[in-house]
Protein backbone atom coordinates (compact mmCIF):
# COMPACT_ATOMS: atom_id res chain seq x y z
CA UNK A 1 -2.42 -10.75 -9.97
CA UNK A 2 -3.50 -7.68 -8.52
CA UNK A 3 -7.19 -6.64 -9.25
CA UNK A 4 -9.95 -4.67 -8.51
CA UNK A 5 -8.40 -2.95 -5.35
CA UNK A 6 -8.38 0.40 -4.09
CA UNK A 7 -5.14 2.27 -2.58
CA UNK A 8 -5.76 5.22 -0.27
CA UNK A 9 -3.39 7.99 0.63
CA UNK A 10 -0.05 5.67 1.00
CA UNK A 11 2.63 7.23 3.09
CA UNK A 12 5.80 7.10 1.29
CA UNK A 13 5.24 5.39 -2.03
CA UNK A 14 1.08 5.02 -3.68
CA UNK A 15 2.50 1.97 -6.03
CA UNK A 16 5.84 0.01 -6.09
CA UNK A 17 7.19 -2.57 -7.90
CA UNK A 18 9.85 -3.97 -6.52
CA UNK A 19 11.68 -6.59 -5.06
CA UNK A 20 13.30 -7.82 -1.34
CA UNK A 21 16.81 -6.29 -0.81
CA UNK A 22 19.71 -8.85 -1.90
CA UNK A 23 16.70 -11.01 -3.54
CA UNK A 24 18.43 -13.86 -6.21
CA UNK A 25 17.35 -13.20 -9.66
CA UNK A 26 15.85 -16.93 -9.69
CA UNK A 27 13.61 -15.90 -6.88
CA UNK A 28 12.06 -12.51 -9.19
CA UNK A 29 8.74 -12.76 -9.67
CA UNK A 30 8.13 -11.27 -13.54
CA UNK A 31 4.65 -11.12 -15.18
CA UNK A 32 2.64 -9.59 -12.52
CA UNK A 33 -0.39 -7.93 -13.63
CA UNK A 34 -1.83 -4.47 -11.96
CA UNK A 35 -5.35 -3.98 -13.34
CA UNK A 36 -8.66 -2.75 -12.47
CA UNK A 37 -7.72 -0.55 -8.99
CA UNK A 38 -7.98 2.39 -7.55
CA UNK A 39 -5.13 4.64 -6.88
CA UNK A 40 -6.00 7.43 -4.58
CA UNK A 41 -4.04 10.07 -2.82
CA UNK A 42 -4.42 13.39 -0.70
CA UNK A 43 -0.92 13.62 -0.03
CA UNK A 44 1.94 14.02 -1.94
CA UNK A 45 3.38 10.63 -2.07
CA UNK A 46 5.23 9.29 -5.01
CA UNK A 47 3.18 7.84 -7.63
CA UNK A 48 5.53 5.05 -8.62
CA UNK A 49 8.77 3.13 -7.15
CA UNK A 50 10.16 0.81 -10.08
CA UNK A 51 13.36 -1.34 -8.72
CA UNK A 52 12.36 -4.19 -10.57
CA UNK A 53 9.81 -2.89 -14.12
CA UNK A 54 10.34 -6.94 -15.23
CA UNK A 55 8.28 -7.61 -11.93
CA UNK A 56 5.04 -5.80 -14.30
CA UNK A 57 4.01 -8.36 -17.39
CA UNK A 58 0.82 -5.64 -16.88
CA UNK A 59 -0.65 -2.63 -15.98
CA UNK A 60 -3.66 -1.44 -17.42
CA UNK A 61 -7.69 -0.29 -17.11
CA UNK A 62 -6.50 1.45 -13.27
CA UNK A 63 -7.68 4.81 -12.35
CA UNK A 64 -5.27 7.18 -10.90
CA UNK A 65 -6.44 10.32 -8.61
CA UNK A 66 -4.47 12.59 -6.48
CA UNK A 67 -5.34 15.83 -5.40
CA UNK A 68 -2.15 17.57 -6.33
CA UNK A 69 -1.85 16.46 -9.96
CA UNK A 70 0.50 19.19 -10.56
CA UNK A 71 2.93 17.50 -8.57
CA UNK A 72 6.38 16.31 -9.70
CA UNK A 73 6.13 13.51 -7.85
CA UNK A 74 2.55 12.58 -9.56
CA UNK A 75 3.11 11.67 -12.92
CA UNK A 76 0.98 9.08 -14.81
CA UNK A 77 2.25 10.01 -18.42
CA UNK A 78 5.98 9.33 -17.84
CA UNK A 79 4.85 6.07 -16.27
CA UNK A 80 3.18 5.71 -19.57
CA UNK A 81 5.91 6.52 -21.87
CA UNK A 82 8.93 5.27 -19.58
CA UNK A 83 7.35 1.61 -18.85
CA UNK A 84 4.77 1.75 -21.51
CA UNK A 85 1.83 0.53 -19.00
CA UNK A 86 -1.96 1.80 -18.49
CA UNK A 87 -2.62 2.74 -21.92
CA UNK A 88 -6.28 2.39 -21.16
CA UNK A 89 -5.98 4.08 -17.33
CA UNK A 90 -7.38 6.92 -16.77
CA UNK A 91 -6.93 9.98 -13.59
CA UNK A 92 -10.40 10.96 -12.90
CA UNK A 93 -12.21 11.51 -9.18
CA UNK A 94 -13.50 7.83 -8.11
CA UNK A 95 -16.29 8.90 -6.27
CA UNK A 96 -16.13 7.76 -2.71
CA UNK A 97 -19.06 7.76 -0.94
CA UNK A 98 -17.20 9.61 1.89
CA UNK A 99 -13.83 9.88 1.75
CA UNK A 100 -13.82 11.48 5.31
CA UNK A 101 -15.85 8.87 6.95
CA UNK A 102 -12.95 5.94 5.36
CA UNK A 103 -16.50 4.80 3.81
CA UNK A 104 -14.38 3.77 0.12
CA UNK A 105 -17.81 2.41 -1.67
CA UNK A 106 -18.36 4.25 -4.98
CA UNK A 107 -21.34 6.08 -5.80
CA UNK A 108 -22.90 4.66 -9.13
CA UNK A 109 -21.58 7.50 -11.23
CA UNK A 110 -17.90 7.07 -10.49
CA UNK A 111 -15.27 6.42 -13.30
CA UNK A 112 -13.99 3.25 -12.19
CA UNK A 113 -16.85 1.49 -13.17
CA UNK A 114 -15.45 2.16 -17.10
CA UNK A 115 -12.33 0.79 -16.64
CA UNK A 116 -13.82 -2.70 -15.42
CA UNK A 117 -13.47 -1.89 -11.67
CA UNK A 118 -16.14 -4.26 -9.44
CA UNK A 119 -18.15 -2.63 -6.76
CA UNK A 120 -16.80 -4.40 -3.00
CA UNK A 121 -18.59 -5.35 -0.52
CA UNK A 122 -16.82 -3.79 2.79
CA UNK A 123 -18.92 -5.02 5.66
CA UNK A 124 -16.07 -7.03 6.16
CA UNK A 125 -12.72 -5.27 5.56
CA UNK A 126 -10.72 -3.11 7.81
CA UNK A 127 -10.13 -3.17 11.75
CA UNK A 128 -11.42 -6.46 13.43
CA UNK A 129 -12.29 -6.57 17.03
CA UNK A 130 -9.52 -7.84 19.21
CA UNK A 131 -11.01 -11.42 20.15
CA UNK A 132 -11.40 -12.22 16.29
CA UNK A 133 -7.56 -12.28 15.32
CA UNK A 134 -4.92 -11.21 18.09
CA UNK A 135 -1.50 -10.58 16.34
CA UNK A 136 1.52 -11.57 18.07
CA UNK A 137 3.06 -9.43 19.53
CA UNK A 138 5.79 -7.14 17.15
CA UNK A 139 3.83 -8.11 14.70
CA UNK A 140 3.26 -4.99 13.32
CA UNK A 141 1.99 -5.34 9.15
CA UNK A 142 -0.22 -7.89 10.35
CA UNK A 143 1.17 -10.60 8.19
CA UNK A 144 0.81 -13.07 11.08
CA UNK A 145 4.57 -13.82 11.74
CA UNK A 146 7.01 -11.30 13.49
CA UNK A 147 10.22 -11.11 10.87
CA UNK A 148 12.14 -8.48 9.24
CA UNK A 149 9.73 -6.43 7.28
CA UNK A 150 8.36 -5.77 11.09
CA UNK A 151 11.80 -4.19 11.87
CA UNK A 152 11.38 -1.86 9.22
CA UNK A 153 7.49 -0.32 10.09
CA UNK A 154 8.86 -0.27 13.74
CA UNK A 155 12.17 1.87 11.89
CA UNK A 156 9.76 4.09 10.01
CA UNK A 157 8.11 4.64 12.58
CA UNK A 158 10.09 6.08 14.65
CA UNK A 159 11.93 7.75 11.85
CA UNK A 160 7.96 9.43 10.68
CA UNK A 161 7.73 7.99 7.86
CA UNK A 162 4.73 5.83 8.64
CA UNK A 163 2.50 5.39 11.84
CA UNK A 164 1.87 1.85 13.44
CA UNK A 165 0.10 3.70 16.34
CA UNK A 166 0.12 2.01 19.80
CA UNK A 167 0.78 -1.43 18.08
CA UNK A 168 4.33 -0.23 17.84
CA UNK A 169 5.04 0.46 21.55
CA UNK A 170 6.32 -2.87 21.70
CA UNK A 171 7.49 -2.30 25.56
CA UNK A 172 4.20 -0.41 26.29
CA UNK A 173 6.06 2.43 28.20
CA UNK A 174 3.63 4.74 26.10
CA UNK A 175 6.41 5.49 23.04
CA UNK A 176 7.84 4.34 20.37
CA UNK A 177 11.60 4.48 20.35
CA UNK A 178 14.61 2.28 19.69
CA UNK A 179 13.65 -0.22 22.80
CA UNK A 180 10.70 -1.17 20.79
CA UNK A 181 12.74 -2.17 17.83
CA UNK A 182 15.62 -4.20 20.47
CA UNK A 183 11.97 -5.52 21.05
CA UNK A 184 11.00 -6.95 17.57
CA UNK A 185 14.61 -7.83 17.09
CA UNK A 186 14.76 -10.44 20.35
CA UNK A 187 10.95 -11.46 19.27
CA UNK A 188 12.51 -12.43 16.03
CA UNK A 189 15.91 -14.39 17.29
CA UNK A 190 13.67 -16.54 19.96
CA UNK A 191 11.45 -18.17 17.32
């Protein structure tokens, strides 16, 4: 269950439902439901990667926002027809408090509040200071555990597709390059 979340300005993809590479069909996860968040981009990001559309039971009561909606790669009606989710979502401006200050808190006139969407509390979400939770090292999605999905930030990365900042300078020579990745790779084959 995915609820009451909000999405900002994703790199590649703003929502995707899909499934590991070379995943077994017993291991699919179907029935997943996708309500109550906020989907919000400045870029223009795909609105939707669907491998797997049996991975969705729902998807409903989301708001949708982009600042580009007349792009083809923004497109909440075929979503709609194609996959026959989010009846009830609407794409309206959510009302950030300030956007350019990363403060995500809606103002009390926004439009998520009609779709069911709970105010959060972020005093506590976001960066942490380093002596609270030290990843280990190559650990770059901050799952807790170095492993393949690591490999492929440190791969975007270096390809531009997404920026891990200095976390990614695995060798700390200052860039992040195909040493890094040898890097995560030999992190991965000792444990």
């Amino acid at each position: 269950m995915i609820t009451n979340n909000i999405f900002v300005d994703a790199i590649t993809w703003d929502l995707a439902f899909s499934k590991y590479a070379n995943q077994p069909r017993d291991l699919e996860q179907p029935g997943n439901t996708f309500t109550k968040n906020i989907i919000y981009s400045t870029k223009d990001s795909k609105l939707f990667l669907v491998y797997e559309p049996n991975n969705v039971g729902l998807s409903d009561y989301n708001l949708f926002y982009t600042i580009n909606p007349e792009s083809p790669n923004w497109n909440l009606q075929w979503w709609k027809e194609k996959y026959d989710f989010d009846e009830h979502s609407i794409e309206a401006d959510p009302l950030f408090v300030d956007y350019d200050n990363d403060d995500f808190s809606l103002m009390s006139d926004s439009w998520a509040f009609n779709i069911g969407f709970q105010q959060i509390d972020l005093a506590n979400v976001g960066p942490r200071p380093q002596d609270e939770a030290t990843p280990p090292k190559g650990d770059l999605n901050l799952d807790g555990t170095v492993n393949i999905q690591d490999v492929q930030c440190c791969v975007n990365h270096i390809q531009g597709t997404q920026d891990w900042g200095s976390s990614a300078d695995i060798d700390g020579n200052g860039e992040v390059n195909e040493n890094d990745l040898k890097e995560i790779i030999n992190i991965i084959l000792r444990e």
